[in-house]
Protein backbone atom coordinates (compact mmCIF):
# COMPACT_ATOMS: atom_id res chain seq x y z
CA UNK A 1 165.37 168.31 45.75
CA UNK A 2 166.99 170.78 48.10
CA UNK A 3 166.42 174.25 46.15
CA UNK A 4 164.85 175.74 42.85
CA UNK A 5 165.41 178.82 42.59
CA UNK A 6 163.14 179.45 39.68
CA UNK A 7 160.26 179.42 42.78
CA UNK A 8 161.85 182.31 44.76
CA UNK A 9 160.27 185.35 45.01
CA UNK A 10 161.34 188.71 46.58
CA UNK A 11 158.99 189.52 49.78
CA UNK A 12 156.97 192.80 48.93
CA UNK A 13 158.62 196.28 49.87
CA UNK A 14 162.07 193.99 51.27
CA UNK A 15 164.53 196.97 50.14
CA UNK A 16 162.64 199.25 51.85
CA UNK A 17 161.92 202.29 48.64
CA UNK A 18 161.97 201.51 45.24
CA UNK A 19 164.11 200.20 42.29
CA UNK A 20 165.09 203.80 41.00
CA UNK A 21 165.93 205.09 44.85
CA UNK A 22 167.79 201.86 45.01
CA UNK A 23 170.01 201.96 42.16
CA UNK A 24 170.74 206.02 42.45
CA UNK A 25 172.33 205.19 45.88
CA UNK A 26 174.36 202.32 44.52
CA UNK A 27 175.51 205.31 41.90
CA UNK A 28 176.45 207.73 44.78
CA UNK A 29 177.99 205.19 46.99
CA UNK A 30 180.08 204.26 43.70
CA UNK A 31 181.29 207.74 43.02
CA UNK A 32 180.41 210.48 45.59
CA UNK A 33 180.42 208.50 48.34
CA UNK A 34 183.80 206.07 47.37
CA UNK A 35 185.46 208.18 45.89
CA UNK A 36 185.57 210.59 47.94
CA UNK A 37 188.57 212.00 49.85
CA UNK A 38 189.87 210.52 53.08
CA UNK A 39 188.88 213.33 55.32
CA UNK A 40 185.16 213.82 53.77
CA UNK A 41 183.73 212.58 56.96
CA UNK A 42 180.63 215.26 56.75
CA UNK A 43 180.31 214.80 53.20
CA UNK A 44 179.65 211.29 53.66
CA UNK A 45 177.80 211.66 56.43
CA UNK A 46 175.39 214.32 54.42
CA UNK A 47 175.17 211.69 51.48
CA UNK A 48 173.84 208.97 53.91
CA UNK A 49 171.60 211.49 55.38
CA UNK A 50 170.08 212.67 52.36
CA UNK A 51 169.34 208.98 51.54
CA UNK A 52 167.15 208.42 55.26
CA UNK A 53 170.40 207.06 57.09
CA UNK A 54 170.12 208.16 60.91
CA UNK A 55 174.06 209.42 61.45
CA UNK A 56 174.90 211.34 64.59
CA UNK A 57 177.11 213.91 65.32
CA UNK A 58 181.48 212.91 64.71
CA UNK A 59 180.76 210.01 63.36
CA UNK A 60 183.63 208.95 61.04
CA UNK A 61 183.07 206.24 58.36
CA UNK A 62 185.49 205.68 55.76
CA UNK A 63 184.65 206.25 52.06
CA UNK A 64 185.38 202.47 51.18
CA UNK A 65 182.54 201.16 53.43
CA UNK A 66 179.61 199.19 51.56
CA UNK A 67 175.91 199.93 53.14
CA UNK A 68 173.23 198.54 51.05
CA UNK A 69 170.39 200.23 52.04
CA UNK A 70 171.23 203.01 54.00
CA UNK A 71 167.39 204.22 54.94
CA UNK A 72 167.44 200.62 57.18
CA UNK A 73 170.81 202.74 58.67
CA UNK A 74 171.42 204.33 62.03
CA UNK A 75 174.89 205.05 63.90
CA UNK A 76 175.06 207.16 67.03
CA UNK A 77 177.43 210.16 68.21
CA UNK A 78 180.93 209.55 67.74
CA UNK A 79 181.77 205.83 66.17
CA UNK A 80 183.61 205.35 63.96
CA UNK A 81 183.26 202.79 60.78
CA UNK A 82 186.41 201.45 59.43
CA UNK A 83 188.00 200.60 55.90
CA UNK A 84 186.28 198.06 53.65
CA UNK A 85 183.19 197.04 56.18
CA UNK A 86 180.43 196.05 54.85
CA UNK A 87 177.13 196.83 56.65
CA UNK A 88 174.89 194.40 54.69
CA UNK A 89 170.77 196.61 55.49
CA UNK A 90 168.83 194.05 54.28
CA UNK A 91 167.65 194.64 57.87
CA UNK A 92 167.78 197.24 60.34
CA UNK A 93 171.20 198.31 61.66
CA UNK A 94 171.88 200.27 64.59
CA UNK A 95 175.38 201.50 65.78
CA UNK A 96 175.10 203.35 68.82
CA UNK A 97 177.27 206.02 70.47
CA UNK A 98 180.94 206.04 70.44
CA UNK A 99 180.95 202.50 69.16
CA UNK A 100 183.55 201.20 66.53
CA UNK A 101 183.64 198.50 63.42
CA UNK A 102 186.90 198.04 62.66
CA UNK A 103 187.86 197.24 58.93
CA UNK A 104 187.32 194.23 57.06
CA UNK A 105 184.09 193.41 59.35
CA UNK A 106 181.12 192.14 57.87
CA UNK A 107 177.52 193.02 59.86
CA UNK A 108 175.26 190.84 58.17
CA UNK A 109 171.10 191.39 58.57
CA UNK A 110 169.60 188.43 56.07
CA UNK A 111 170.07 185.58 54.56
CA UNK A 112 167.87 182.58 53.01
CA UNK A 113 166.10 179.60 54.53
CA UNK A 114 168.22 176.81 53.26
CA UNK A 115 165.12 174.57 54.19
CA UNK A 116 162.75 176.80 51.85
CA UNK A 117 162.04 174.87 48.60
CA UNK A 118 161.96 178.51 47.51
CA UNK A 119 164.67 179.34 49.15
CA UNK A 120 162.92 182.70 50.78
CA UNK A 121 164.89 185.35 51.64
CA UNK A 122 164.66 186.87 55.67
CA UNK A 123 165.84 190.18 57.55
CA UNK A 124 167.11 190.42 61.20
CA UNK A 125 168.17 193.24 62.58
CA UNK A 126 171.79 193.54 63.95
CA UNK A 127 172.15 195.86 66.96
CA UNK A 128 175.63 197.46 68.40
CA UNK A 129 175.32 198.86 71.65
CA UNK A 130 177.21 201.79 72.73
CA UNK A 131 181.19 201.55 73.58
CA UNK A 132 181.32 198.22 71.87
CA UNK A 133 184.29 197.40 69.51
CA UNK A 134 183.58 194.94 66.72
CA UNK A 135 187.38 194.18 66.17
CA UNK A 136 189.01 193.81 62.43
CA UNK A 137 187.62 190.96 60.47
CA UNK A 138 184.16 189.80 62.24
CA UNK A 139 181.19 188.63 60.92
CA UNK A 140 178.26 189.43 62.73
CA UNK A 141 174.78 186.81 61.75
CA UNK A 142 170.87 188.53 61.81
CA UNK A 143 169.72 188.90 64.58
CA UNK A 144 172.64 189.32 66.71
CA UNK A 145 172.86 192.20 69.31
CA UNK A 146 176.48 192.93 70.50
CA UNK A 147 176.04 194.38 74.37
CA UNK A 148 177.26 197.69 75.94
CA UNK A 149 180.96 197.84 76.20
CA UNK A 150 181.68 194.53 74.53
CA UNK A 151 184.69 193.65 72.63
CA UNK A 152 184.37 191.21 69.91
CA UNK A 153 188.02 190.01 68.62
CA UNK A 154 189.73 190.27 65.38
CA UNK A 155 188.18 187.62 62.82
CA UNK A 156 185.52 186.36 65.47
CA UNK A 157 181.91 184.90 63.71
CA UNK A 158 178.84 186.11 66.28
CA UNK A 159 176.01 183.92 65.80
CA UNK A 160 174.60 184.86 68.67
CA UNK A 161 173.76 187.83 71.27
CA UNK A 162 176.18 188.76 73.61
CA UNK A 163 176.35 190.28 76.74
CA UNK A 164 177.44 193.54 78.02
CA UNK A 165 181.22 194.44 79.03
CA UNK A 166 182.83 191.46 78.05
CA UNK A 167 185.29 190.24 75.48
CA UNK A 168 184.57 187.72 73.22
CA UNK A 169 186.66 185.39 71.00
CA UNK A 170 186.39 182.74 68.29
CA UNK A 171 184.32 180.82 65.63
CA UNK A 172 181.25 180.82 66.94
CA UNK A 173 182.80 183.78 69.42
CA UNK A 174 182.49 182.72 73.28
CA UNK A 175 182.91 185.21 76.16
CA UNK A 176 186.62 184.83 77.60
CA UNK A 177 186.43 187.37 80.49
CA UNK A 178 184.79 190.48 81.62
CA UNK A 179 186.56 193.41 79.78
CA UNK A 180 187.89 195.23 82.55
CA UNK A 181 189.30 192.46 84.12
C-alpha cells in the first residue's frame, strides 16, 4: 500500500489563522481583489495588507494573481507580479525589491510526502532575492531560494537554490552563464 488518505491529517495551525479568516479572503480575492480594474495596483495592494501581507511601496501585482494565504506573504519595493501567477503560501514567501514574476509562473511552498502512509502535508519557504526575474511559465519547488540578480527562463522547473547573478535554464533549470556576460 502506497497511500490512504483516510489517515491524513492537517498539521495544527498549517494555514496560519482560522477557517472563517481563510475563506473571507478566498471571497475578496474572488471579487474585490479579481475583479478589480487593471490599474487598481493600491487597491490591491491595501486588500493584501489588510489581510497581514507585507507589500512595499510600487509594487504592481495584477488582479488575476492567486495567493493562498496572503498573511505567509511579503514582496519588497517595486516588483512587479504578473498575470495568472500563482503564489501557492502554504509557506512563507518573500519577494524582495524590484524583483519580477512574470505570468503564468507557479511559486510553490508545500507539498506531501509521497513516502507518508498518511501522506502528510509539509511547508518550505520559497525566497526571491532582489533584481531577480522569474521568467513566464516557471515553477519554483519549497524550499528553493532564487539569488540576487538571477534570471530564471521562460518555462524553467527550480528544484533547487540558485546562485546570485546568473541565468538559469531548463527542467530541472541549470546555470548557463553569469548574467552580465
Amino acid at each position: 500500500m502506497y497511500q490512504k488518505l483516510d489517515e491524513f491529517k492537517l498539521p495544527s495551525n498549517f494555514r496560519g489563522r482560522s477557517v472563517l479568516v481563510v475563506q473571507l479572503w478566498w471571497f475578496v480575492e474572488a471579487t474585490l481583489f479579481g475583479l478589480s480594474p487593471q490599474f487598481l495596483y493600491g487597491w490591491r495592494r491595501f486588500l493584501l495588507r489588510l489581510f497581514g501581507a507585507k507589500i512595499g511601496a510600487n509594487v504592481i501585482i495584477r488582479p488575476s494573481v492567486k495567493i493562498t494565504y496572503p498573511w505567509k506573504l511579503s514582496i519588497g519595493k517595486n516588483s512587479w507580479i504578473g498575470d495568472n501567477v500563482d503564489l501557492y503560501t502554504l509557506g512563507e514567501i518573500s519577494i524582495g525589491e524590484n524583483a519580477v514574476v512574470s505570468q503564468r509562473s507557479y511559486l510553490c511552498t508545500g507539498s506531501h510526502d509521497y513516502k507518508s502512509l498518511a501522506f502528510d502535508i509539509y511547508a518550505k519557504p520559497i525566497i526571491i532575492e532582489n533584481e531577480a526575474w522569474v521568467s513566464a511559465d516557471v515553477y519554483i519547488a519549497p524550499g528553493v531560494t532564487v539569488g540576487a540578480g538571477t534570471v530564471i527562463g521562460a518555462r524553467s522547473s527550480v528544484f533547487k537554490s540558485t546562485a546570485k547573478g546568473v541565468v538559469c535554464v531548463g527542467s530541472p533549470a541549470v546555470s548557463i552563464k553569469s548574467r552580465l556576460d
